[in-house]
PDB file of N, CA and C in Angstrom:
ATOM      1  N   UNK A   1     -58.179 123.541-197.344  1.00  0.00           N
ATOM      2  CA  UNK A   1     -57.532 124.645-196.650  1.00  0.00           C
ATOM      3  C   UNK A   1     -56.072 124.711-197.081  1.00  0.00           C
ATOM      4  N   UNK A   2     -55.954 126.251-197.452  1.00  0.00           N
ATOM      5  CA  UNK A   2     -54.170 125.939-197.456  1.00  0.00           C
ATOM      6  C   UNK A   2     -53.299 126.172-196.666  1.00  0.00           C
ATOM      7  N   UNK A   3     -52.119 125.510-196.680  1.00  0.00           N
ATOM      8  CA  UNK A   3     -50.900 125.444-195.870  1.00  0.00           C
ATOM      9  C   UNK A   3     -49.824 125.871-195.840  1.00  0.00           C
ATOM     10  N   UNK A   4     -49.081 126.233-195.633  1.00  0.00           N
ATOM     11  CA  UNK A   4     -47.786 126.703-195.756  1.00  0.00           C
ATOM     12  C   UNK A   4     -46.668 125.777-194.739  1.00  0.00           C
ATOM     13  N   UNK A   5     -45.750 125.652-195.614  1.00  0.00           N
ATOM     14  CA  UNK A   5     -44.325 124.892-195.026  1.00  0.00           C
ATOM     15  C   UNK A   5     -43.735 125.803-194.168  1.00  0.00           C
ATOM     16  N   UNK A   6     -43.201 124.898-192.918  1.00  0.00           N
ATOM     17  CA  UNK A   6     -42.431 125.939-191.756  1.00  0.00           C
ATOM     18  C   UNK A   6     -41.487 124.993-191.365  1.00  0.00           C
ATOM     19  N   UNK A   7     -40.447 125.251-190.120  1.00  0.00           N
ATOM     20  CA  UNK A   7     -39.851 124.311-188.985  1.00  0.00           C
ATOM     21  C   UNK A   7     -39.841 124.465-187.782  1.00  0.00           C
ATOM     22  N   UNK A   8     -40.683 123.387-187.137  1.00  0.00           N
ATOM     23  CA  UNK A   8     -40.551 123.290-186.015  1.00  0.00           C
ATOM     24  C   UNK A   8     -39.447 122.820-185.096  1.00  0.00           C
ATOM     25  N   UNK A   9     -38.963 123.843-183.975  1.00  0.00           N
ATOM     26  CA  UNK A   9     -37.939 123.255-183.547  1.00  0.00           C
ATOM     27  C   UNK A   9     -38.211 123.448-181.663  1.00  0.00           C
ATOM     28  N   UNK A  10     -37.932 121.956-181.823  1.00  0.00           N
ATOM     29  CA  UNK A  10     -38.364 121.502-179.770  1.00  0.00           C
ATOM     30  C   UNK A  10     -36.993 121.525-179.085  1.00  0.00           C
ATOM     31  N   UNK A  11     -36.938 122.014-177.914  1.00  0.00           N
ATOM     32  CA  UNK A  11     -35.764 122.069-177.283  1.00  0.00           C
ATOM     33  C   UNK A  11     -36.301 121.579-175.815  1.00  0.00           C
ATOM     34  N   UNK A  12     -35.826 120.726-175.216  1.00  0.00           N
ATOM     35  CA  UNK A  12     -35.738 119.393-173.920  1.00  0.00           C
ATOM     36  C   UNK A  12     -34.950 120.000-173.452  1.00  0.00           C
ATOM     37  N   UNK A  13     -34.762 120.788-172.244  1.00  0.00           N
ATOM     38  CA  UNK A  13     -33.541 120.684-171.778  1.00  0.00           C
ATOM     39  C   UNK A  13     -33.896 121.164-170.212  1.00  0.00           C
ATOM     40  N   UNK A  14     -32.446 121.277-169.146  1.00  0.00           N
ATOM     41  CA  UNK A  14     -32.829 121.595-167.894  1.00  0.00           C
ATOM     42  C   UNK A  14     -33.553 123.255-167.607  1.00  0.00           C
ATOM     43  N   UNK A  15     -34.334 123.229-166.727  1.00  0.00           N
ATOM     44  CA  UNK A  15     -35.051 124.391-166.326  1.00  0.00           C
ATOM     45  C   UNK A  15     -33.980 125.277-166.313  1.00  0.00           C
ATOM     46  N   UNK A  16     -33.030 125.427-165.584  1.00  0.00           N
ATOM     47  CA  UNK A  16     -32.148 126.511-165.285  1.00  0.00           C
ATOM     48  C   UNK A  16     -31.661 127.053-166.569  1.00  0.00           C
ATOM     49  N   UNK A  17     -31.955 126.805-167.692  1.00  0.00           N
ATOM     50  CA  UNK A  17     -31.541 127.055-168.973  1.00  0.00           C
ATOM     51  C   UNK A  17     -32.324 128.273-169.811  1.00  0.00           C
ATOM     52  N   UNK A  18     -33.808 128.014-169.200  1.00  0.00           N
ATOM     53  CA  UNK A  18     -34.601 129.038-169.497  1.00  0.00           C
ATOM     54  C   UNK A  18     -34.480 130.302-170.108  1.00  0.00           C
ATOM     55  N   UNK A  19     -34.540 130.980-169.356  1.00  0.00           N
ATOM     56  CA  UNK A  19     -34.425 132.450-169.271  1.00  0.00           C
ATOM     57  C   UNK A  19     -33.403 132.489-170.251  1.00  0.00           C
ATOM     58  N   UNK A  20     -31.657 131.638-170.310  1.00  0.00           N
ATOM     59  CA  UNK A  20     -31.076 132.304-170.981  1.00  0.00           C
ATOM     60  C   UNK A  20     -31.152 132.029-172.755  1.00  0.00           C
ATOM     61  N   UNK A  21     -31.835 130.544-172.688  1.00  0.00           N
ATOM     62  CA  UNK A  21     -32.563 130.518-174.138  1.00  0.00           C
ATOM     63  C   UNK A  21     -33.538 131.020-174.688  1.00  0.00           C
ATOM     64  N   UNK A  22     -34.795 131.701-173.946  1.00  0.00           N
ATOM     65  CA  UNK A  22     -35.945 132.682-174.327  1.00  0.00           C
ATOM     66  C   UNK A  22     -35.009 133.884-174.988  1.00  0.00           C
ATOM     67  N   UNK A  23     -34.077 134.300-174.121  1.00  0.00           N
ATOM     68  CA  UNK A  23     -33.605 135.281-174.428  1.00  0.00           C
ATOM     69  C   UNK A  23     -32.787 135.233-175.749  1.00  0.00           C
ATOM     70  N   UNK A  24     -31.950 133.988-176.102  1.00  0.00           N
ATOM     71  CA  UNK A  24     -31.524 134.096-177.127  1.00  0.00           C
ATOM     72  C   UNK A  24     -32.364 134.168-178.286  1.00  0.00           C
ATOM     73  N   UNK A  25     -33.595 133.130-178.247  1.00  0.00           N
ATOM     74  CA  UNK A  25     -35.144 133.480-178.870  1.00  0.00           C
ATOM     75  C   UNK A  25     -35.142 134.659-179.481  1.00  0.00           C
ATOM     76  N   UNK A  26     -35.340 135.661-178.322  1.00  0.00           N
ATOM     77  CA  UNK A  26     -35.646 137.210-178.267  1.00  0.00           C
ATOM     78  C   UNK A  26     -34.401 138.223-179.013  1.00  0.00           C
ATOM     79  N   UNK A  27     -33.318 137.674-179.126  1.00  0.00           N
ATOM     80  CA  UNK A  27     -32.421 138.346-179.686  1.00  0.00           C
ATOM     81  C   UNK A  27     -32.547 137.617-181.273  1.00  0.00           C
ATOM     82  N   UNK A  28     -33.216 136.324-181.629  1.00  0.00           N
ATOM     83  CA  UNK A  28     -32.796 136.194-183.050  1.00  0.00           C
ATOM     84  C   UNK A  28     -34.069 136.702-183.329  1.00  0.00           C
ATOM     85  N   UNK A  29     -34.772 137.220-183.032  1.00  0.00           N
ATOM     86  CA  UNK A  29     -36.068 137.777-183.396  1.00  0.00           C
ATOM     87  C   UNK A  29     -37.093 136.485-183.787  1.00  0.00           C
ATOM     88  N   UNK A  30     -36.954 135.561-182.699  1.00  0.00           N
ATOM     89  CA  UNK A  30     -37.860 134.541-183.298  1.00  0.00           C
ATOM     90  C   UNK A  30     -39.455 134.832-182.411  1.00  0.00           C
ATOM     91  N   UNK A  31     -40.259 135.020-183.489  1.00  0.00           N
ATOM     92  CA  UNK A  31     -41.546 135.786-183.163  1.00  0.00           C
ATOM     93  C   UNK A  31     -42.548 135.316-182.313  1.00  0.00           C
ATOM     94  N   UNK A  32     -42.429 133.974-182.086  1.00  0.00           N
ATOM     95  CA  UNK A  32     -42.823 132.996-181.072  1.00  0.00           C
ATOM     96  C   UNK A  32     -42.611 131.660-180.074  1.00  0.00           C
ATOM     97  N   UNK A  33     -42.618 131.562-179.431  1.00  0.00           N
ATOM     98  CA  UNK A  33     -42.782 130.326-178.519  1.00  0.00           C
ATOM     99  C   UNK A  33     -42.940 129.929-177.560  1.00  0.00           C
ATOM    100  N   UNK A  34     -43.291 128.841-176.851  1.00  0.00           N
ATOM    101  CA  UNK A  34     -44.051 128.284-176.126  1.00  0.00           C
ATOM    102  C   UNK A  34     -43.106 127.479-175.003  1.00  0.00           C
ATOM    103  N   UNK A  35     -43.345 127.834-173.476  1.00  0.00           N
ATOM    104  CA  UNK A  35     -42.564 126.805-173.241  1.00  0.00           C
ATOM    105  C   UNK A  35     -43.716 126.357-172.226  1.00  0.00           C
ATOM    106  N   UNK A  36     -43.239 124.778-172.076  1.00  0.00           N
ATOM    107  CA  UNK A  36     -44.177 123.797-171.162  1.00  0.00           C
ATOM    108  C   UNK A  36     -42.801 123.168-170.110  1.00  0.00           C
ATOM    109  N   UNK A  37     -44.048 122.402-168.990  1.00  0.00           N
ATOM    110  CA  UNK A  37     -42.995 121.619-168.068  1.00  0.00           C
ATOM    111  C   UNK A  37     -43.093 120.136-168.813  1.00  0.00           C
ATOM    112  N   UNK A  38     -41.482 119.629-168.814  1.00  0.00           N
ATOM    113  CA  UNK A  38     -41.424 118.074-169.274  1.00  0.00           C
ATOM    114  C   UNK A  38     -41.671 117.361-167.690  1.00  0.00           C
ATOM    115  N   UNK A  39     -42.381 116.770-167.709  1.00  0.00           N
ATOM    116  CA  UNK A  39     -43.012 115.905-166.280  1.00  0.00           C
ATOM    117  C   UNK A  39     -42.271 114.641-166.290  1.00  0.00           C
ATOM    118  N   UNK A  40     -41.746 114.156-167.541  1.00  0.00           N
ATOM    119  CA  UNK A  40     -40.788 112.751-167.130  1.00  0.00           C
ATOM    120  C   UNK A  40     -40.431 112.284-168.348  1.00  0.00           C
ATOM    121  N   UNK A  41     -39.488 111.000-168.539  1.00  0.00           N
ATOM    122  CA  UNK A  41     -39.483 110.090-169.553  1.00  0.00           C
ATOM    123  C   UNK A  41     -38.715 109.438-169.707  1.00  0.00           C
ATOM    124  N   UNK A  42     -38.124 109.112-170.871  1.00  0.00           N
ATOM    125  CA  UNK A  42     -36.845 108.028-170.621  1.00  0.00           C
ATOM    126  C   UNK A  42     -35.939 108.502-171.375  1.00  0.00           C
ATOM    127  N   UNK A  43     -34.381 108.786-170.900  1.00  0.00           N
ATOM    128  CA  UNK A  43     -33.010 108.402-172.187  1.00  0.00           C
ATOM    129  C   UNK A  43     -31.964 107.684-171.682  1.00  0.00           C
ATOM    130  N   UNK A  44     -31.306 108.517-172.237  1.00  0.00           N
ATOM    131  CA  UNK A  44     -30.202 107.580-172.157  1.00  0.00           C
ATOM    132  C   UNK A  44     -29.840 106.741-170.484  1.00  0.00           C
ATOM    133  N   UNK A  45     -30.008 107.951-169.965  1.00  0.00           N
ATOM    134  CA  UNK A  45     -29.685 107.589-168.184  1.00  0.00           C
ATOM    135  C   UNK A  45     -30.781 106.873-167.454  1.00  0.00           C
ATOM    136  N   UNK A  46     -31.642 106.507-167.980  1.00  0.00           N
ATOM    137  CA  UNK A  46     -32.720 106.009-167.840  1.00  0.00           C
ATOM    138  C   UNK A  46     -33.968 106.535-167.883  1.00  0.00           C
ATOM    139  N   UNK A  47     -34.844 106.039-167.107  1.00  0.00           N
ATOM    140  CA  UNK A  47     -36.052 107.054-166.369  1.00  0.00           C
ATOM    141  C   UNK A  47     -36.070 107.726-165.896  1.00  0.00           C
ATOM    142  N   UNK A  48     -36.543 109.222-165.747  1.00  0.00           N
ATOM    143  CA  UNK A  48     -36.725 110.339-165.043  1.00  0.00           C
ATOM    144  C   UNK A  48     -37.860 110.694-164.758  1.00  0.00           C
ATOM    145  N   UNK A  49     -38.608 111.654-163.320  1.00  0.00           N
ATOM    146  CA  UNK A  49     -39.321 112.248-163.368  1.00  0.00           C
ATOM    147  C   UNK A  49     -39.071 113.348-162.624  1.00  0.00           C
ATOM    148  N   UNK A  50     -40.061 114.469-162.648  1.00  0.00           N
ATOM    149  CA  UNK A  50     -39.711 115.803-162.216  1.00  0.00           C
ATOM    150  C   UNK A  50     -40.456 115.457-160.206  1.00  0.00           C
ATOM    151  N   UNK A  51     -40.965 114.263-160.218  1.00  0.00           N
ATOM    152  CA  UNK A  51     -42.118 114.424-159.331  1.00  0.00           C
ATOM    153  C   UNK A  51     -41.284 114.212-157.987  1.00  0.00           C
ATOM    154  N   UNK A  52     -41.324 115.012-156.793  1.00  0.00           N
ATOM    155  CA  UNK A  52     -40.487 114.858-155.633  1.00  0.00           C
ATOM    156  C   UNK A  52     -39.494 115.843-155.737  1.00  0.00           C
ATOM    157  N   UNK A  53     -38.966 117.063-156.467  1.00  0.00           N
ATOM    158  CA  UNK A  53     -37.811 117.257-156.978  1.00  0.00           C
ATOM    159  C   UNK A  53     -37.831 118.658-156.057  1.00  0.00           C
ATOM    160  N   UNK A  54     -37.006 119.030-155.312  1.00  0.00           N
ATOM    161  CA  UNK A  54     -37.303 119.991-155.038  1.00  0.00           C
ATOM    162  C   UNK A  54     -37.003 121.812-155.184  1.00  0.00           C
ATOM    163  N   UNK A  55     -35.395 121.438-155.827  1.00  0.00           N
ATOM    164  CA  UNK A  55     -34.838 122.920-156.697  1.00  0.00           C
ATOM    165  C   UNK A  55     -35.215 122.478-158.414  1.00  0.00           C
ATOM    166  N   UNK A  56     -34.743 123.619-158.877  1.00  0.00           N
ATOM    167  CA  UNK A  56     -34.817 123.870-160.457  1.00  0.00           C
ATOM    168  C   UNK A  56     -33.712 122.816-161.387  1.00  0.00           C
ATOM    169  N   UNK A  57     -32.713 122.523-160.271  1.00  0.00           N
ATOM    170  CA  UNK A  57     -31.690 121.842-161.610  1.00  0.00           C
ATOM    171  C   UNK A  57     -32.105 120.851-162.428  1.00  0.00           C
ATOM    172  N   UNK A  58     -32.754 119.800-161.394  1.00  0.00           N
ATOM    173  CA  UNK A  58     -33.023 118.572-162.537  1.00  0.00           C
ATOM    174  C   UNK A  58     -33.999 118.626-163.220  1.00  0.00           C
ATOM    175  N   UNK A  59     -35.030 119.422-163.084  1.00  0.00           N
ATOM    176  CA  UNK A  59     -36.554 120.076-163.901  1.00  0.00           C
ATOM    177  C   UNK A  59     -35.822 119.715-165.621  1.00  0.00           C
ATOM    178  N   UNK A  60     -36.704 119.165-166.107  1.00  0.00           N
ATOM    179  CA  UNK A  60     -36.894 119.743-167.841  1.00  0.00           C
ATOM    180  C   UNK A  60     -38.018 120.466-168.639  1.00  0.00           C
ATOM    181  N   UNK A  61     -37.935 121.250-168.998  1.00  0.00           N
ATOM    182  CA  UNK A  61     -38.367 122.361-169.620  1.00  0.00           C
ATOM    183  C   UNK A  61     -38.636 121.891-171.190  1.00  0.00           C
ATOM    184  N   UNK A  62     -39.716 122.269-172.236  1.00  0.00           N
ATOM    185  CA  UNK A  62     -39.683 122.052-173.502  1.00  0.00           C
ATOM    186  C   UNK A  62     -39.896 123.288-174.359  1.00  0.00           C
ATOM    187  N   UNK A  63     -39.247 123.614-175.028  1.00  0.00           N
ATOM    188  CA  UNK A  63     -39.556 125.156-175.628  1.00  0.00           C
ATOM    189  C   UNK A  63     -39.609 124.921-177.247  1.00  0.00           C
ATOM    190  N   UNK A  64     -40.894 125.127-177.608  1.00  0.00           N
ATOM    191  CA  UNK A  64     -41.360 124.970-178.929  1.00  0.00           C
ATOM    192  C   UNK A  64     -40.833 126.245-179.479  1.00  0.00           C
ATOM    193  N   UNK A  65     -40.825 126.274-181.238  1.00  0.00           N
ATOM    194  CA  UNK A  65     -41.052 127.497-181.666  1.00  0.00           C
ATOM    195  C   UNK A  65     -41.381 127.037-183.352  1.00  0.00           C
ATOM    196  N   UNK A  66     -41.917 127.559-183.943  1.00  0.00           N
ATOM    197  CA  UNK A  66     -42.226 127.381-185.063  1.00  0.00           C
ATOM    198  C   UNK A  66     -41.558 128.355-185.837  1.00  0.00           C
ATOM    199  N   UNK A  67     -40.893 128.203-187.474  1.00  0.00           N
ATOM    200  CA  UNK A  67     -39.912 129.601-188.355  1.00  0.00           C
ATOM    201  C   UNK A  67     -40.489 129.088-189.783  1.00  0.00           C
ATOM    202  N   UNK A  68     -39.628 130.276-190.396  1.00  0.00           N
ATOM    203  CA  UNK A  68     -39.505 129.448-191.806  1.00  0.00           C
ATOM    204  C   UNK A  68     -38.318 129.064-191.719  1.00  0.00           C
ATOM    205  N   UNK A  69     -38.040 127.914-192.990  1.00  0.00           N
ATOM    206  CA  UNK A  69     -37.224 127.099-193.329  1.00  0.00           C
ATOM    207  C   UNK A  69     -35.319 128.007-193.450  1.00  0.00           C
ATOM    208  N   UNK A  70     -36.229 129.341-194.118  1.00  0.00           N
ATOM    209  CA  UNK A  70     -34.595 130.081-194.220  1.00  0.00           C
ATOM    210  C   UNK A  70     -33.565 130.404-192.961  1.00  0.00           C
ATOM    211  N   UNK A  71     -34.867 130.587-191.812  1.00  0.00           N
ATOM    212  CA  UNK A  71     -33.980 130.798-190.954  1.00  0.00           C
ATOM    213  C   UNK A  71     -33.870 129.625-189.795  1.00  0.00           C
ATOM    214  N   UNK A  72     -34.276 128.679-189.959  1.00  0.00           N
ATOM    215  CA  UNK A  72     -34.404 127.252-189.421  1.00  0.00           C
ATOM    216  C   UNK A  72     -32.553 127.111-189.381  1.00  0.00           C
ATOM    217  N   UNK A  73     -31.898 126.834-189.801  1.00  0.00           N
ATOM    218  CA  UNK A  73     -30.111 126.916-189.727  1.00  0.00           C
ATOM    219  C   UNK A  73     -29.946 127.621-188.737  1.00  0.00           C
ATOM    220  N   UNK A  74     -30.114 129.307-189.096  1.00  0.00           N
ATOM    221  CA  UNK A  74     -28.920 129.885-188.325  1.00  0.00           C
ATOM    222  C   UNK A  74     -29.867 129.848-186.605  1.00  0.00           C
ATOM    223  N   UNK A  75     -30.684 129.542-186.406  1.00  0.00           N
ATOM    224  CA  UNK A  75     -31.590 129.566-185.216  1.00  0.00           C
ATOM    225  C   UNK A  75     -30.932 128.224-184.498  1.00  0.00           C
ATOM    226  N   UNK A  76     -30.594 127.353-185.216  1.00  0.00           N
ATOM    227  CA  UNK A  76     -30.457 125.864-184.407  1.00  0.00           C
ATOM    228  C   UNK A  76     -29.193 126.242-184.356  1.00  0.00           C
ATOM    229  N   UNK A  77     -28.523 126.461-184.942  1.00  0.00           N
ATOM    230  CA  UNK A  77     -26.408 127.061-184.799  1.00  0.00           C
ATOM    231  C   UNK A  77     -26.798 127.482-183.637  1.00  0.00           C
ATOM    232  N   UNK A  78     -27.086 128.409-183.666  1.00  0.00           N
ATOM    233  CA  UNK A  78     -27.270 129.514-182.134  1.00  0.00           C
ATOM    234  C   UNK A  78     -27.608 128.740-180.792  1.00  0.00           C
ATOM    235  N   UNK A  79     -28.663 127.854-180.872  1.00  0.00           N
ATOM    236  CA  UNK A  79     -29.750 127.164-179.955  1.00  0.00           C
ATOM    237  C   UNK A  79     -28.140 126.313-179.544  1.00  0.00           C
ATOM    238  N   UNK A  80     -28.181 125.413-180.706  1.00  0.00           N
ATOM    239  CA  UNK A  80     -26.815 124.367-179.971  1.00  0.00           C
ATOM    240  C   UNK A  80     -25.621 124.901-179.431  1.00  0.00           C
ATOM    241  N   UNK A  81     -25.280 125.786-179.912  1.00  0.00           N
ATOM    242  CA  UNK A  81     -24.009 126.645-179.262  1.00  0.00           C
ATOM    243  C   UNK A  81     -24.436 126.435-177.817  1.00  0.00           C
ATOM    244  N   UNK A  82     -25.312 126.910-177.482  1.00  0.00           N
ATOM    245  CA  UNK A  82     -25.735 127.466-175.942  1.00  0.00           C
ATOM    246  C   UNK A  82     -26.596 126.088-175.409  1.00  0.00           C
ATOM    247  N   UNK A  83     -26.976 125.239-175.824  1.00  0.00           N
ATOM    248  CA  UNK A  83     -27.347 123.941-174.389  1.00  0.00           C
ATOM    249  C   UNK A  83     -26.124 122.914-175.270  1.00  0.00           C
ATOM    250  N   UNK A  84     -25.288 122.968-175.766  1.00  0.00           N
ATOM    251  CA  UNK A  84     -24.468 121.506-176.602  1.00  0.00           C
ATOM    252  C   UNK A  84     -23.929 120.563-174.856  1.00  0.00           C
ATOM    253  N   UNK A  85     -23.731 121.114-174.343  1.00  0.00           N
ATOM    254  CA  UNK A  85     -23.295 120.634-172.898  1.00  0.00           C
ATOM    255  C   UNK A  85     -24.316 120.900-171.794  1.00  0.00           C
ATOM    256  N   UNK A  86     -25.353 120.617-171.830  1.00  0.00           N
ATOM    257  CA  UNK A  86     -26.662 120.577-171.400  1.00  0.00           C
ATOM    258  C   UNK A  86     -27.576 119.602-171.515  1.00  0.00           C
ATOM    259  N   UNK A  87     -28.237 118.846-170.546  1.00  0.00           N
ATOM    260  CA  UNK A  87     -28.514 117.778-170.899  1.00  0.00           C
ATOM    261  C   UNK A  87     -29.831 117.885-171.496  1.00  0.00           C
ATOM    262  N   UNK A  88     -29.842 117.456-172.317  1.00  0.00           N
ATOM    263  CA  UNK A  88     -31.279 117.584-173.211  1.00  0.00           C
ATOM    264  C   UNK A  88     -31.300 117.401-174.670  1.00  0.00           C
ATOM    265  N   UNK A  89     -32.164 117.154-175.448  1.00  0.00           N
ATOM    266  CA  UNK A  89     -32.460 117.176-176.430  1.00  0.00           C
ATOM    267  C   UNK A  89     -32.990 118.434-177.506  1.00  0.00           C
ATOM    268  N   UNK A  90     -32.319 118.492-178.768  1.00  0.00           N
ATOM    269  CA  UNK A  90     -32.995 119.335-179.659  1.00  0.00           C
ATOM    270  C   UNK A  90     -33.131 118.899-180.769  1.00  0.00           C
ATOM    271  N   UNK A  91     -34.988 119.054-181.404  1.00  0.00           N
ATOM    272  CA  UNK A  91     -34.850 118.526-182.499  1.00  0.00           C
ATOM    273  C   UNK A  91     -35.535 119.606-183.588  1.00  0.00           C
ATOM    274  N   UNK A  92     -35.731 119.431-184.938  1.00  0.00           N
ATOM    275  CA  UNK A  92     -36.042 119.865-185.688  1.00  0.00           C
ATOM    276  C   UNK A  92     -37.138 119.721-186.895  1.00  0.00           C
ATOM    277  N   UNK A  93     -38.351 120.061-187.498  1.00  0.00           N
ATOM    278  CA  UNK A  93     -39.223 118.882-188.065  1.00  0.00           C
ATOM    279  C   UNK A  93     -39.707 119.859-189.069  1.00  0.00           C
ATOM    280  N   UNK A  94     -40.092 119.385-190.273  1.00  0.00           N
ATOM    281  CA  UNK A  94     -41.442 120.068-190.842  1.00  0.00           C
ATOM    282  C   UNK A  94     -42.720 119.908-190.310  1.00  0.00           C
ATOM    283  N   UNK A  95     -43.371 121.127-190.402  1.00  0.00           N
ATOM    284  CA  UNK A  95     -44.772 121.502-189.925  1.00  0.00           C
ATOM    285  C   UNK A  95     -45.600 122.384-191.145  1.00  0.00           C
ATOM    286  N   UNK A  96     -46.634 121.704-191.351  1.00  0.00           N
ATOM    287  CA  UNK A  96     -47.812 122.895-191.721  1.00  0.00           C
ATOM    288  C   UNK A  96     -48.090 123.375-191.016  1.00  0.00           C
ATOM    289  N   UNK A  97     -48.754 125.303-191.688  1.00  0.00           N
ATOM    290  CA  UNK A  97     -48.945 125.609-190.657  1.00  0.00           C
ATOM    291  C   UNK A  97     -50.368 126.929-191.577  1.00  0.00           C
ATOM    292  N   UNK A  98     -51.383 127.181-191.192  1.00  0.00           N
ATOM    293  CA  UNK A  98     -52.519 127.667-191.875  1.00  0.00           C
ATOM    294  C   UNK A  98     -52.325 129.299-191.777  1.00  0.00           C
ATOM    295  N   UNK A  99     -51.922 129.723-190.905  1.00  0.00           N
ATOM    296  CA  UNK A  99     -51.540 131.547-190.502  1.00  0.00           C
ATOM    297  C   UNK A  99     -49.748 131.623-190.986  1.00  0.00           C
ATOM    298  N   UNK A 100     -49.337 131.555-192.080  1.00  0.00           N
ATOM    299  CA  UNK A 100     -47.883 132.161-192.099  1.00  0.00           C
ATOM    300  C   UNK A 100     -47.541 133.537-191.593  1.00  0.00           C
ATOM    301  N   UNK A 101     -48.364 134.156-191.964  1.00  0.00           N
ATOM    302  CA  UNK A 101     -48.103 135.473-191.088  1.00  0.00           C
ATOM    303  C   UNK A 101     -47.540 135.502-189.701  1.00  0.00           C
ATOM    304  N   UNK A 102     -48.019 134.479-188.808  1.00  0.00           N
ATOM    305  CA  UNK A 102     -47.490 134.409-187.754  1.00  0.00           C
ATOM    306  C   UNK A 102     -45.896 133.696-187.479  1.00  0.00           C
ATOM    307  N   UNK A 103     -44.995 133.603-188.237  1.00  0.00           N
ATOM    308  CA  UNK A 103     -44.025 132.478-188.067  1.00  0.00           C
ATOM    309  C   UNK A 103     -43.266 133.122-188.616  1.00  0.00           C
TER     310      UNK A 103
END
């Protein structure tokens, strides 16, 4: 089967962040992604979990998106601008991916 090269890029960060990173999503014209609930884990501050919690602040959120490589840069510039003082993580990876059309 063939493949095509892409980048995947995961963004960790607090719930309340949402909306205004989909939206930046939506303004770089990035054509897809996914967001899930982060249920717990460990960094720097230790262990966390979402379980007992009862507003949105301490929630973490994970928002996938898959690109090509060209625009993999100016998408993460943008992304970090807007959570760099936010607690969370963003990372970046190669991915195959079988439908380029979609990405």
């Amino acid at each position: 089967m063939k493949t095509y090269a892409k980048k995947r890029i995961e963004i960790i960060v607090e719930a309340p962040v949402q909306d205004r990173l989909t939206a930046l999503l939506d303004r770089l014209q990035v054509t897809g992604y996914t967001v899930l609930p982060a249920l717990g884990g460990r960094g720097r501050g230790g262990e966390w979990s979402r379980e007992g919690m009862v507003g949105e602040a301490g929630r973490m959120i994970v928002i996938v998106c898959i690109l090509s490589a060209e625009r993999a840069d100016e998408v993460m510039d943008q992304i970090f601008a807007m959570v760099a003082r936010q607690a969370g993580i963003v990372s970046v990876s190669d991915v195959q991916v079988v439908r380029p059309e979609h990405f």
